[in-house]
Each structure stands twice: as structure tokens, then as C-alpha cells.
Protein backbone atom coordinates (compact mmCIF):
# COMPACT_ATOMS: atom_id res chain seq x y z
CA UNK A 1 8.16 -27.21 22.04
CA UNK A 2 9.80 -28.12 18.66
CA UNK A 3 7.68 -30.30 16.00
CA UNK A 4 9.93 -32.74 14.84
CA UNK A 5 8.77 -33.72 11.37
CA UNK A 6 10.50 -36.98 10.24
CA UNK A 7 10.07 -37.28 6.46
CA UNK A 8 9.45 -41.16 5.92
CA UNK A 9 8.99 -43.80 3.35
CA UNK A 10 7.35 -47.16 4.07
CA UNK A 11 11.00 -49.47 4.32
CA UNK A 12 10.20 -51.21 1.34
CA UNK A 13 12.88 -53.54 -0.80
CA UNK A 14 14.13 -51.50 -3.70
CA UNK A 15 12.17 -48.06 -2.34
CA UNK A 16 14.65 -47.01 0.35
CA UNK A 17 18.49 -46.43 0.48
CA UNK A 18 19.06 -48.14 -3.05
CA UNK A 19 22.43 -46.28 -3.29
CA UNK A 20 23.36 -48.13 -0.48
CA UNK A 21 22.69 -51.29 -1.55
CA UNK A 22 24.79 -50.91 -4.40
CA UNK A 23 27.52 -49.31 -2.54
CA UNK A 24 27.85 -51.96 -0.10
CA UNK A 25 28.05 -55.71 0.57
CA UNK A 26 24.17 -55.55 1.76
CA UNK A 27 21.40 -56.45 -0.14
CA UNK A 28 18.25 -54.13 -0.74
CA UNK A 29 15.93 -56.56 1.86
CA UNK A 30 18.71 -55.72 4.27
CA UNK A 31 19.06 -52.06 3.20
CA UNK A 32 15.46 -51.69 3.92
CA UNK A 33 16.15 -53.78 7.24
CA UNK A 34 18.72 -51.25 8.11
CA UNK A 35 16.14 -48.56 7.22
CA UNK A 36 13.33 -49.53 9.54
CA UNK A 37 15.89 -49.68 12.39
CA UNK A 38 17.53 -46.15 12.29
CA UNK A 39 13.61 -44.79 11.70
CA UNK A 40 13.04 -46.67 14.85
CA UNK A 41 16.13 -44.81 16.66
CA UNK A 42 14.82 -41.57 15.19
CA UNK A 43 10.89 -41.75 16.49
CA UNK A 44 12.43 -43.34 20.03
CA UNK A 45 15.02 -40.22 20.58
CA UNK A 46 12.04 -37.52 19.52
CA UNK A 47 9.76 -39.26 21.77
CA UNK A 48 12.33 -39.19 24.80
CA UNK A 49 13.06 -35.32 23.85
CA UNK A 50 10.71 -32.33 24.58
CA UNK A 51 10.44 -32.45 20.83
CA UNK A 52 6.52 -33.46 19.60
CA UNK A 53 6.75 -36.38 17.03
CA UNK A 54 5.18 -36.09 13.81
CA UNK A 55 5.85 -38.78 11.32
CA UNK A 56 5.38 -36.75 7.61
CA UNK A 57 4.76 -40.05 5.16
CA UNK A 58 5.22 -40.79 1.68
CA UNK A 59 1.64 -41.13 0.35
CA UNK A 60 1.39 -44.68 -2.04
CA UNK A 61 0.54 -42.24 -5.21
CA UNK A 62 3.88 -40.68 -4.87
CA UNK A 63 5.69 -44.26 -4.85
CA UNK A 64 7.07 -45.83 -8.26
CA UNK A 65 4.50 -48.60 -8.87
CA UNK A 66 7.00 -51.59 -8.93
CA UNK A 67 7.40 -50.52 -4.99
CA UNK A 68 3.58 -50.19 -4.21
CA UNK A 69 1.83 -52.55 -1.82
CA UNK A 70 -1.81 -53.32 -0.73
CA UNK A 71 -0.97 -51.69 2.52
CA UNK A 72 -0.87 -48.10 2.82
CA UNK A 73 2.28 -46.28 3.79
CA UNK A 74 0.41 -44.26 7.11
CA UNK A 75 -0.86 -47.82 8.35
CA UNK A 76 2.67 -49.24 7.23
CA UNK A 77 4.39 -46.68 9.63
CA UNK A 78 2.33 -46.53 11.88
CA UNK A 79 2.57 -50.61 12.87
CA UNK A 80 6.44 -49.75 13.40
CA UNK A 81 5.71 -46.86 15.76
CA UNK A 82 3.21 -48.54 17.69
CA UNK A 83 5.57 -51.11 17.56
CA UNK A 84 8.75 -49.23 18.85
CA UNK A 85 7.18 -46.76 21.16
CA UNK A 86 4.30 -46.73 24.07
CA UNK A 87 2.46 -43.75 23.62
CA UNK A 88 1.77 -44.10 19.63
CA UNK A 89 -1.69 -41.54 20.49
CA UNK A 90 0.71 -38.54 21.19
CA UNK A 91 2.30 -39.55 17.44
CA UNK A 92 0.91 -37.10 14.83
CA UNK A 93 0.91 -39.04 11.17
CA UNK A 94 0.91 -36.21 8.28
CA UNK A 95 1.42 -36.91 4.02
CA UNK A 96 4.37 -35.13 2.16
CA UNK A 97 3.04 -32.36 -0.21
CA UNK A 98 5.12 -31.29 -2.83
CA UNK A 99 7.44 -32.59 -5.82
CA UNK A 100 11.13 -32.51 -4.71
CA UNK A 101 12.28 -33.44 -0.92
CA UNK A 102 12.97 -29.83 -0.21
CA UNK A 103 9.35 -29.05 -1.53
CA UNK A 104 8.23 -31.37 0.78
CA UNK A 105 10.32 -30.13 4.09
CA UNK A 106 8.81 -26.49 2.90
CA UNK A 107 5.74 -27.06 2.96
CA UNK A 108 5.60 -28.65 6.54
CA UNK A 109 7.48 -26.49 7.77
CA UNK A 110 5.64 -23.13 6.70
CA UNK A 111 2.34 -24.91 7.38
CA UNK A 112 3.05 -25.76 11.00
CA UNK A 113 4.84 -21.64 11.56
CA UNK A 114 2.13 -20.27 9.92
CA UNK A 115 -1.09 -22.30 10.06
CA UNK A 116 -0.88 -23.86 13.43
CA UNK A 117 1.44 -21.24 15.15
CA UNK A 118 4.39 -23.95 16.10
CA UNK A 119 7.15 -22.27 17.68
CA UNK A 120 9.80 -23.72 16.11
CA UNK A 121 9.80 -26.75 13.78
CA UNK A 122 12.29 -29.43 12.23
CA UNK A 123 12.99 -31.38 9.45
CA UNK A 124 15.04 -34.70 10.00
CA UNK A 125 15.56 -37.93 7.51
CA UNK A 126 14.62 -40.76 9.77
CA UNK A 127 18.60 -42.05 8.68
CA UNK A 128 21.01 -40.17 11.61
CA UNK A 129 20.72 -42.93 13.96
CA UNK A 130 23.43 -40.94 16.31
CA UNK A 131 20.75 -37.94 17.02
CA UNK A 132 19.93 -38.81 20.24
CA UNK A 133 17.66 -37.05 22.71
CA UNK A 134 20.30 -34.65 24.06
CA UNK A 135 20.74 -33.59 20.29
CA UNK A 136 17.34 -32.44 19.63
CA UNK A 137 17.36 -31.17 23.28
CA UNK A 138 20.44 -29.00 22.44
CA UNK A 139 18.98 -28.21 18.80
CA UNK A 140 15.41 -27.01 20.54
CA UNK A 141 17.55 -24.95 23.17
CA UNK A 142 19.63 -23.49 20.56
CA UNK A 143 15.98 -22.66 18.67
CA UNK A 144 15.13 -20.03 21.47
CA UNK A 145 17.75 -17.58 20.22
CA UNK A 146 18.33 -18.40 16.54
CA UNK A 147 15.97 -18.82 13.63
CA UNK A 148 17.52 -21.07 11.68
CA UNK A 149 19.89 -24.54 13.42
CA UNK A 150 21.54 -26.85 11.09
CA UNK A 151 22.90 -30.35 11.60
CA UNK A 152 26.43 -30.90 9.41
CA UNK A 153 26.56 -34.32 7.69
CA UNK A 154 28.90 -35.64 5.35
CA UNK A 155 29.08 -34.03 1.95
CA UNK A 156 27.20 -31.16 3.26
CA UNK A 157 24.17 -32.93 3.59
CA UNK A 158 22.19 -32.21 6.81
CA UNK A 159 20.53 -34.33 9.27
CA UNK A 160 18.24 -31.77 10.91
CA UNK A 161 17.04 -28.78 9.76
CA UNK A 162 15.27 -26.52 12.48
CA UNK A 163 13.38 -23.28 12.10
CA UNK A 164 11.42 -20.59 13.59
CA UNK A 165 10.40 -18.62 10.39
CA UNK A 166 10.20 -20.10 6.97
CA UNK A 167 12.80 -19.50 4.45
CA UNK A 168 12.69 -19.59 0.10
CA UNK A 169 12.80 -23.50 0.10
CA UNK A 170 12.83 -23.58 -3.53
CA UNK A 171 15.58 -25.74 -4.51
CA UNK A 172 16.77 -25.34 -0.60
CA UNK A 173 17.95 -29.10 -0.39
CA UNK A 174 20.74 -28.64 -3.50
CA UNK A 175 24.29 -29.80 -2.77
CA UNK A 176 25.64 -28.86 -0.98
CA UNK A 177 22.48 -28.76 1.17
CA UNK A 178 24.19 -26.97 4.11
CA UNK A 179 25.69 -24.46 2.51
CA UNK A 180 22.12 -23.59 0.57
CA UNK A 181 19.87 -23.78 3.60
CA UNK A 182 22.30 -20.97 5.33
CA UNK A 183 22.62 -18.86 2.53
CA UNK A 184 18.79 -18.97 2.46
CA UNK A 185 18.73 -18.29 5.97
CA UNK A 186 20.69 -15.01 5.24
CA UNK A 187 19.30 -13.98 2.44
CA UNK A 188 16.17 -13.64 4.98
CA UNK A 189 18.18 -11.95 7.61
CA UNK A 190 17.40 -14.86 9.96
CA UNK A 191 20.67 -15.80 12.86
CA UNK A 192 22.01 -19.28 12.00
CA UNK A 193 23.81 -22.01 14.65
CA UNK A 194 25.14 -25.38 13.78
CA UNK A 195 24.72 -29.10 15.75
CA UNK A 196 27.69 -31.27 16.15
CA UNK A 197 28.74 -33.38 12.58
CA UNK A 198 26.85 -36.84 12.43
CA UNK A 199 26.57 -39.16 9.26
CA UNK A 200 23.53 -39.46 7.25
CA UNK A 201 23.17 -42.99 5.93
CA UNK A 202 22.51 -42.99 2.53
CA UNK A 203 25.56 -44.60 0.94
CA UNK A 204 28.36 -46.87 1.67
CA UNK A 205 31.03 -43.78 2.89
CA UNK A 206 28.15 -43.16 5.27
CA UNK A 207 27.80 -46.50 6.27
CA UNK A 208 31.72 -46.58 6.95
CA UNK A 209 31.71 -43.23 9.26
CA UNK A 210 28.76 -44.76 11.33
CA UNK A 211 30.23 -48.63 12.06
CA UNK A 212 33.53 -48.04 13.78
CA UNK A 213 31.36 -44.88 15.93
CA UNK A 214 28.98 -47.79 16.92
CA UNK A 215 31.11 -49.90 17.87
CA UNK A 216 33.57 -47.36 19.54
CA UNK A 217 30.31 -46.31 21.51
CA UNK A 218 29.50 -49.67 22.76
CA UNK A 219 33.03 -50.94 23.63
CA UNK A 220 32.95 -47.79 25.80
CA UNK A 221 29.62 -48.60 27.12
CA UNK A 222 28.45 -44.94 25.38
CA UNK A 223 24.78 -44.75 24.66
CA UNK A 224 23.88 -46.27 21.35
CA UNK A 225 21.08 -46.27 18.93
CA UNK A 226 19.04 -49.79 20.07
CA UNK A 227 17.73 -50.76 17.07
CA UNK A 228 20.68 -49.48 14.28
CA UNK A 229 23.67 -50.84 16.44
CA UNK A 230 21.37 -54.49 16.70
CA UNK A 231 21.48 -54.45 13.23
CA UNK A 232 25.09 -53.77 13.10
CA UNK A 233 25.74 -56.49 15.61
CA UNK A 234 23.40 -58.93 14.28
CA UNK A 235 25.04 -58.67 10.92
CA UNK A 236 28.47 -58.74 11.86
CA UNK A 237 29.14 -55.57 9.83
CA UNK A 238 32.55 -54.12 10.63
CA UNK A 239 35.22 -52.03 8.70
CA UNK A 240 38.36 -53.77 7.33
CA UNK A 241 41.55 -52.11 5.85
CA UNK A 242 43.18 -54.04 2.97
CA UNK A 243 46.13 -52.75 1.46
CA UNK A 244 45.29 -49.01 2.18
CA UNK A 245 41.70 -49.47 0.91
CA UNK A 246 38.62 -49.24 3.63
CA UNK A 247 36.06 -51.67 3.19
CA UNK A 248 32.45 -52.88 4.75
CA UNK A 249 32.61 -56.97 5.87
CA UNK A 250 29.80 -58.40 6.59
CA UNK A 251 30.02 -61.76 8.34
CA UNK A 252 27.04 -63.77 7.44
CA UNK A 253 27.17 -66.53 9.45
CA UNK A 254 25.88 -64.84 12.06
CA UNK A 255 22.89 -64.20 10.01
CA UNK A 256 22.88 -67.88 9.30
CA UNK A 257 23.11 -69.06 12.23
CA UNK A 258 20.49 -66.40 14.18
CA UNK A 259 17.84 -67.35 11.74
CA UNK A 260 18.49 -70.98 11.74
């Protein structure tokens, strides 16, 4: 069984996905809306998967004071988990250790291979709303015979990050992150595979890959992420070419008129 370690941050205003809030027409409340839904869709396809969930938090001493709150980030997250999935006791909650992001997805990762003798472990953002179960199925499957699976994003981000021996992650996470992690993984002598392309949502270009998929998805009644293609829906948010130029639209009456 693969631990999937999601590396989360309570979805606070200003805290999460800034970049897209000044990329696109939404606002930072609704960035962190947007936030809490594709963490939803993560925990919900992990939880479906033979994967074992472990939600890896952002302690509150790590967090820029202007974004602190009374409530603790474990106690934040864990209200959303309870919230979006039944068996919440089989939910392992864990703090991030380290400095840098790709600190952070080192030290999990070597302390579950090493300490508690997992047999395969994974790092993913909480913000690839399209890996769904069969994804971490295929990445666990795909475990069995390499050490090292990727997941391609735009930009050469990735959206999981699967192991079953640790690798120098020192600096592991630079851009392009893809290319890093498999040089890494050679450097170590350790077989690498690679997971179909998905967006990571972190800025509007993301944002513009993962609307039109949504939608395509639903109109061909395709499995969808619940929670991020609600928000989606709910916010009218669709992808508009004017005069060669791609842009998000974001119809707010239907905001207006669901909240009224």
C-alpha cells in the first residue's frame, strides 16, 4: 500500500494560491474557496484508492502572522476531512518539517521508507483536482517495479511524486521540478516511470488548462472532480477567446443569485 502524503495549508484568504488570485478574475476569498474544493477532490480520490491517506499540515508557527488564526491548522483540516469523507479515523494527520517545500516532501518521505518501513510513499499538492482514483491506482501499480513515478504538470511542475527509496531532496523541487526529481532519481541509480500530464493549479494558465477539461468531462458525462467542477459551475467560470487572446470569465450573477 502507498502512503499518500498530501502537503496542506489551512485554505485561508491571502495564505493559499495568491498567484492565482492575481492572475485571474477571482478574488483571494474565492481562491481559497477554490482551494478547499480541489483538497477535497484530492483526500476523496486517496480515500477511494488502495492508497492510505495522510494529510502532512502546515503547522500555525510556519504561517506569516497576518494569515494566522485562533484555530489550529490540524483541527482546521481536519473539520474539512471529516467533513468530505466517512471514515476520517483511518485519516493519519502529520506537521511539515523542514524549510523549503522540497525539504518538507523529504523529510516525509524518508521518514515513512525508513522509520516506519512504508513500501512505497507519495508526495501530492492537494491542487490536481483531475488525479482520480484510477491515477493513484495506476501510480501505486507502476510503484511495484520502479523506484521512482512522476506526475508531468505544466511547466514541469509535478503533481505526484512517488517513491520506494529516498533520493538527495536538497533543492529537489527547483524548476523545472520534473526534470530535477529524475535526474535525482538517476543520480541514485533508481528506474523512473511517468503518469499521464494533468494541470497543477497554481496560476491563471493552470486555471485555463483545467476549465474547458471540466467542462469537456461533464458534457461527456466523464467522471469529474465533485467538489472543483461545483465550484467551476457555481461560478460560472469558463474560457473566452477575444481577438486571439484566451481569457478566464467569470459570470457572477450566478454567485449573486445562489447566495441571495
Amino acid at each position: 500500500m502507498t502512503v499518500v502524503a498530501v502537503l496542506a495549508e489551512p485554505p485561508r484568504e491571502g495564505l493559499v494560491l495568491s498567484e492565482l488570485a492575481e492572475t485571474t478574475p477571482l478574488t483571494e476569498a474565492e481562491t481559497a474557496e477554490l482551494y478547499e474544493a480541489m483538497f477535497r477532490d484530492t483526500i476523496s480520490a486517496i480515500h477511494r484508492s488502495g492508497g492510505e491517506l495522510l494529510v502532512n499540515y502546515r503547522p500555525e508557527e510556519s504561517i506569516p502572522a497576518a494569515h494566522q488564526q485562533d484555530i489550529a491548522p490540524e483541527a482546521e483540516l481536519r473539520a474539512i476531512v471529516a467533513d468530505t469523507i466517512d471514515d476520517v479515523g483511518s485519516v493519519r494527520f502529520e506537521p511539515q518539517v523542514g524549510s523549503t517545500y522540497a525539504a518538507r516532501v523529504g523529510n516525509t518521505v524518508t521518514h515513512l521508507l525508513r522509520e516506519e518501513g512504508a513500501q512505497s510513499v507519495a508526495a501530492v499538492p492537494g491542487t490536481a483536482p483531475l488525479m482520480v482514483r484510477s491515477v493513484i491506482d495506476t501510480a501505486a501499480m507502476r510503484l511495484r517495479t520502479n523506484e521512482v513515478v512522476l506526475g508531468p504538470s505544466l511547466d514541469g511542475r509535478v503533481y505526484y511524486a512517488g517513491f520506494t527509496e529516498p533520493i538527495d531532496f536538497t533543492d529537489g523541487y527547483d524548476a523545472p521540478a520534473l526534470e530535477t526529481l529524475s535526474q535525482r532519481a538517476s543520480d541514485a541509480e533508481l528506474d523512473t516511470d511517468f503518469l499521464a500530464m494533468q494541470p497543477v493549479v497554481e496560476r491563471g494558465a493552470d486555471l485555463e488548462t483545467l476549465i474547458p477539461q471540466l467542462r469537456a468531462r461533464f458534457t461527456a458525462e466523464r467522471i469529474v472532480p465533485t467538489y472543483t467542477a461545483s465550484f467551476v459551475y457555481d461560478y460560472g467560470l469558463v474560457v473566452a477567446e477575444t481577438d486571439g487572446e484566451r481569457s478566464i470569465v467569470i459570470d457572477r450573477s450566478s454567485v449573486d443569485e445562489s447566495s441571495s
